[in-house]
N, C-alpha and C. Protein backbone atom coordinates (compact mmCIF):
# COMPACT_ATOMS: atom_id res chain seq x y z
N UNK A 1 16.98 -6.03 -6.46
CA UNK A 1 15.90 -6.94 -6.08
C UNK A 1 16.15 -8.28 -6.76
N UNK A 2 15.96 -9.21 -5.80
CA UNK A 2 16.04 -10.65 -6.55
C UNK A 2 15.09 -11.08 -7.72
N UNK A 3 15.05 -11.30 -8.70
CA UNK A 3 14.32 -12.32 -9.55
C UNK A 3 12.98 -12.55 -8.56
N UNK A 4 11.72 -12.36 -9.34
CA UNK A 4 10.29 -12.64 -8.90
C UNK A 4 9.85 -11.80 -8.47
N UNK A 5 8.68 -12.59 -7.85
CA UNK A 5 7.73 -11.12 -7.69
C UNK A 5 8.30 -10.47 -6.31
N UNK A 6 8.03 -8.94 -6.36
CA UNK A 6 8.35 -8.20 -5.71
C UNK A 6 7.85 -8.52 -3.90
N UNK A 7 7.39 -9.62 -3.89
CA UNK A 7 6.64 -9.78 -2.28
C UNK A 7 7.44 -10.54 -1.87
N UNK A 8 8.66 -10.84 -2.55
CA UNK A 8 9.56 -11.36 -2.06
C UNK A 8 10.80 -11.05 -1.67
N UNK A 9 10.46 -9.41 -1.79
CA UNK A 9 11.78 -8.20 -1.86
C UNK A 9 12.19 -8.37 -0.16
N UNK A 10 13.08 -7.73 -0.06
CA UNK A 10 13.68 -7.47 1.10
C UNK A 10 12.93 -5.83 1.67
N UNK A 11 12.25 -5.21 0.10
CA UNK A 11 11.83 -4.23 0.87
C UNK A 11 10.18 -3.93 0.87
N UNK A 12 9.53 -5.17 0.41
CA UNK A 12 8.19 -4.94 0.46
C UNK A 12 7.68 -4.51 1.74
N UNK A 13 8.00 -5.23 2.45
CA UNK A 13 7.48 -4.53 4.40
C UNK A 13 7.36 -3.41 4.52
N UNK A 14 8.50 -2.55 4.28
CA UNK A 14 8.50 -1.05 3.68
C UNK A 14 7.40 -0.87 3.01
N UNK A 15 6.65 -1.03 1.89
CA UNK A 15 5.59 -0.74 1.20
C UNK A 15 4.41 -1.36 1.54
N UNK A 16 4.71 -2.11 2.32
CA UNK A 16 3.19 -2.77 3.39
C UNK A 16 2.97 -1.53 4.83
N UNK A 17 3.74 -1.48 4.95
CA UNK A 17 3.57 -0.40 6.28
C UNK A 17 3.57 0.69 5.85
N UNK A 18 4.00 1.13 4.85
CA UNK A 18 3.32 3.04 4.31
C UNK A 18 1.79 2.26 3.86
N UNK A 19 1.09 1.51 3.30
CA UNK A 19 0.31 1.36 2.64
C UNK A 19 -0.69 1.42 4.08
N UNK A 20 -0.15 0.43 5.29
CA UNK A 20 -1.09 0.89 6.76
C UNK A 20 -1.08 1.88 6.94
N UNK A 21 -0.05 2.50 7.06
CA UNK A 21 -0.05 3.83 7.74
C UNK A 21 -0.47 4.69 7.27
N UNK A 22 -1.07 5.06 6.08
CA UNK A 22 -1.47 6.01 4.96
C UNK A 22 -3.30 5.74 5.36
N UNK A 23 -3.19 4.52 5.54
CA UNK A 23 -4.76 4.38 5.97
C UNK A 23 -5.41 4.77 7.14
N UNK A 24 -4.58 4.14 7.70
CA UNK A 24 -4.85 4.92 9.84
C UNK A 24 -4.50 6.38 10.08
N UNK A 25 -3.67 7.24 8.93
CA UNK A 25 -3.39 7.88 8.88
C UNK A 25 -4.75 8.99 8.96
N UNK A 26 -5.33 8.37 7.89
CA UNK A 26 -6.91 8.89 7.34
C UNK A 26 -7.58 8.65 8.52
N UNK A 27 -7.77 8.15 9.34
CA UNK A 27 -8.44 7.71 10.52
C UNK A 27 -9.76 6.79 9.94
N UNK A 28 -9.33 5.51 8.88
CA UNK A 28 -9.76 4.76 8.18
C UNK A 28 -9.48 3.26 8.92
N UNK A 29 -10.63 2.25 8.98
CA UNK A 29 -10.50 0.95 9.39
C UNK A 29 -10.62 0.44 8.30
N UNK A 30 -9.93 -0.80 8.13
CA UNK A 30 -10.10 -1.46 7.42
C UNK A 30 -11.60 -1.50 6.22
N UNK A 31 -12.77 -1.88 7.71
CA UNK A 31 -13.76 -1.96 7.46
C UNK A 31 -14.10 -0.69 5.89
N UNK A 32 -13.96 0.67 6.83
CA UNK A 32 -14.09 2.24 6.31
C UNK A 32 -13.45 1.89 4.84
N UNK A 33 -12.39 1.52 4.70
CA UNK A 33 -11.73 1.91 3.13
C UNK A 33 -12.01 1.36 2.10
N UNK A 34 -12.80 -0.51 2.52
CA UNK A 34 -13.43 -1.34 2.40
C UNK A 34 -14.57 -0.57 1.26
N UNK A 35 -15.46 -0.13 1.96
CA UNK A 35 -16.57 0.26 1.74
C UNK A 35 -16.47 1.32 0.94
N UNK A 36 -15.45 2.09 0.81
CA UNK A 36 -15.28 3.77 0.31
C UNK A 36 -14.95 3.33 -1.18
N UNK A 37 -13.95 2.27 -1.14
CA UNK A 37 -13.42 2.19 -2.22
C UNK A 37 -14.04 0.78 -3.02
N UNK A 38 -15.44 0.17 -2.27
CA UNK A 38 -15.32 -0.47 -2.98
C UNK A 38 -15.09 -2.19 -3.27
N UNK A 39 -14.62 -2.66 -2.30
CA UNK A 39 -13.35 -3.61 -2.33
C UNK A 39 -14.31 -4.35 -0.97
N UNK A 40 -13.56 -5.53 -0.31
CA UNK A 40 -14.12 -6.05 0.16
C UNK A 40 -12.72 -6.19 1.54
N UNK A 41 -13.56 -6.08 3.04
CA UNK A 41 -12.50 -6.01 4.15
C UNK A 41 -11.64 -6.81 3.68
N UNK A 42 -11.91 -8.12 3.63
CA UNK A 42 -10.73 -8.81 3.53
C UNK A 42 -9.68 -9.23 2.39
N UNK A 43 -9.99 -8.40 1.45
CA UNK A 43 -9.22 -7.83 0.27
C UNK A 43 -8.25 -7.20 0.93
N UNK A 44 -8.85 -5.76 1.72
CA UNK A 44 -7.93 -5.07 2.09
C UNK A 44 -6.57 -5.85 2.96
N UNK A 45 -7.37 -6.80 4.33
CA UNK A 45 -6.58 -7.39 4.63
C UNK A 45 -5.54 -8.24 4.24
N UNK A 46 -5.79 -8.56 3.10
CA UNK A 46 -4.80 -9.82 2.45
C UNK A 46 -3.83 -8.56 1.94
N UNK A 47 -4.52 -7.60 1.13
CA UNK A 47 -3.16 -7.19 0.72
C UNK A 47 -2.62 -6.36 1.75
N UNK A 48 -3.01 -5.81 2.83
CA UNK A 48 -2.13 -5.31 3.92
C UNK A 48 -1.39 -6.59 4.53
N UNK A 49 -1.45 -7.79 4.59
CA UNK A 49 -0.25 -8.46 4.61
C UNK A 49 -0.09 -9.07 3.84
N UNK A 50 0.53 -8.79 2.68
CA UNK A 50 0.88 -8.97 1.74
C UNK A 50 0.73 -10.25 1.16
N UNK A 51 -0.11 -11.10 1.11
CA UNK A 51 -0.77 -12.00 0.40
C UNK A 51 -1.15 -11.83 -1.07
N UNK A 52 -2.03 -10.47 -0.96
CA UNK A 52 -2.36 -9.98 -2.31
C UNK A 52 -1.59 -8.61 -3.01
N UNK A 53 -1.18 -8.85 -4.30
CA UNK A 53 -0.82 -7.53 -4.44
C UNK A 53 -1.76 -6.75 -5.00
N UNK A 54 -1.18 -5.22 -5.46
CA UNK A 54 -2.62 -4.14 -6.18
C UNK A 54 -1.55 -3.88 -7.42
N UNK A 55 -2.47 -3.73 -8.33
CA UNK A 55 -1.93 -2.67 -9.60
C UNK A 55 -2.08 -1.77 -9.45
N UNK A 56 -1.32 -0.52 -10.02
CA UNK A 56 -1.11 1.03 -9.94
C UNK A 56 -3.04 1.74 -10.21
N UNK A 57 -3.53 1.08 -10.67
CA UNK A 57 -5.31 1.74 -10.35
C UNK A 57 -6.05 1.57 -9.07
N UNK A 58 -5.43 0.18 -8.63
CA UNK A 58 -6.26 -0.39 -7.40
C UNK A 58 -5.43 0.80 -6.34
N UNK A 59 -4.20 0.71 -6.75
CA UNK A 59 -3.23 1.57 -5.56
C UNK A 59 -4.01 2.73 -5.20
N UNK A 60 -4.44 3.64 -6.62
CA UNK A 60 -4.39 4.86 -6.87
C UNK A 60 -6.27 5.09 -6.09
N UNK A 61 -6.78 4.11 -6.27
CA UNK A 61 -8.55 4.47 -5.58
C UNK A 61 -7.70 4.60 -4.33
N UNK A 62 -7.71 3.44 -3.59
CA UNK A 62 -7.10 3.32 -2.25
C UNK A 62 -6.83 4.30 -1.62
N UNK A 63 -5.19 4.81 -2.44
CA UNK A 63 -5.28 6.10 -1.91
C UNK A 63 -5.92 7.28 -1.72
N UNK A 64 -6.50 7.33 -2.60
CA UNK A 64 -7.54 8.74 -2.95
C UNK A 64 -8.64 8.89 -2.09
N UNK A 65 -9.18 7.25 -1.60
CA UNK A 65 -10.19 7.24 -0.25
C UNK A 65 -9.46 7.70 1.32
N UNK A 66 -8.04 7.38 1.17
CA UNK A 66 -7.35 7.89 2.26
C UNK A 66 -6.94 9.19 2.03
N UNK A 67 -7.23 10.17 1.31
CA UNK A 67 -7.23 11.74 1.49
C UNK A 67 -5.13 11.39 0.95
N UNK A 68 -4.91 11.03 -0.22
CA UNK A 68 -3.37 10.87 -0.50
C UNK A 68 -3.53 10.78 -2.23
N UNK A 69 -2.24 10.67 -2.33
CA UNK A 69 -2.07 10.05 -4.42
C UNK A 69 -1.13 9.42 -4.04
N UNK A 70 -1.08 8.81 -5.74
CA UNK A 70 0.36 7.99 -6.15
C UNK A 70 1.56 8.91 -6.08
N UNK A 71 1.72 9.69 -6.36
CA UNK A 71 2.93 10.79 -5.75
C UNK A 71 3.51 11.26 -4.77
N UNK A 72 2.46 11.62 -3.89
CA UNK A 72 2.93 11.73 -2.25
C UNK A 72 3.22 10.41 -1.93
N UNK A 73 2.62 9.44 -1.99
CA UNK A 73 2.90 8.09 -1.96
C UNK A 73 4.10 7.41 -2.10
N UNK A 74 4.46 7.77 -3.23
CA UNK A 74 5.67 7.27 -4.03
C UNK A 74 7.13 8.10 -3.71
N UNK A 75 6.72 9.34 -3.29
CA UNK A 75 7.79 10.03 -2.87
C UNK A 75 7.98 9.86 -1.25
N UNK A 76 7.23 9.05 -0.80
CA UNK A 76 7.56 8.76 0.84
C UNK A 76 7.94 7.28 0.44
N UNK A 77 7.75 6.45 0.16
CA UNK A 77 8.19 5.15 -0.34
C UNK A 77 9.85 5.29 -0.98
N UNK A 78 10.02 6.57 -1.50
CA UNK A 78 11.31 6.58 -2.06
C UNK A 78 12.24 6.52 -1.22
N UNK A 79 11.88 7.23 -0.50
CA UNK A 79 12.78 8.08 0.76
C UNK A 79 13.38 7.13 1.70
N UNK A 80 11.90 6.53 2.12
CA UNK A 80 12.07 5.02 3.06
C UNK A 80 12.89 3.80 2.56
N UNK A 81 13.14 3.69 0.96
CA UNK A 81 13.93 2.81 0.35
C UNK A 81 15.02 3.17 0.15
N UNK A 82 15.26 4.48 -0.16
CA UNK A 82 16.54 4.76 -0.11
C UNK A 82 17.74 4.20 0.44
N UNK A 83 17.86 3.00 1.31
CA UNK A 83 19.02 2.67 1.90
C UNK A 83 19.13 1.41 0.92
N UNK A 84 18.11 0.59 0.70
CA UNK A 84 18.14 -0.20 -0.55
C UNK A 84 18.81 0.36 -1.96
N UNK A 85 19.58 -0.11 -2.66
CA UNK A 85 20.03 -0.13 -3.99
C UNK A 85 18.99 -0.62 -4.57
N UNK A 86 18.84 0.16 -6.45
CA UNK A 86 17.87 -0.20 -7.22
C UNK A 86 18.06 -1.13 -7.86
């Protein structure tokens, strides 16, 4: 990964689109995860396109309103990066 923040990776898209898909997955709108967790729609939205990032707590509610963890999470994120070098 280049120097800076990571939203500038080549593989953040990858971790923007498990982060959708984990949500729709739940059969969660924006609106829905919004509210579950807390947070405000357009929070969610900024950081689903990656405008905003989350820290590993914000990650970890998120997921937990979408019926997931940081583990299942992280081990499908691995998988999907895998063609990337660390």
């Amino acid at each position: 990964m280049p120097k800076g923040k990571s939203i500038y990776a080549e593989e953040y898209p990858l971790f923007l689109a498990l982060l959708v898909e984990t949500r729709k997955k739940a059969g969660l709108t924006q609106v829905q995860l919004a509210a579950a967790a807390g947070i405000s729609q357009s929070y969610v939205s900024a950081v689903e396109r990656g405008v905003l990032r989350q820290d590993m707590l914000q990650l970890r509610t998120w997921l937990h309103v979408c019926g997931s963890n940081l583990g299942r999470f992280g081990r499908e994120l691995e998988r999907r990066l895998d063609r990337f070098p660390p």
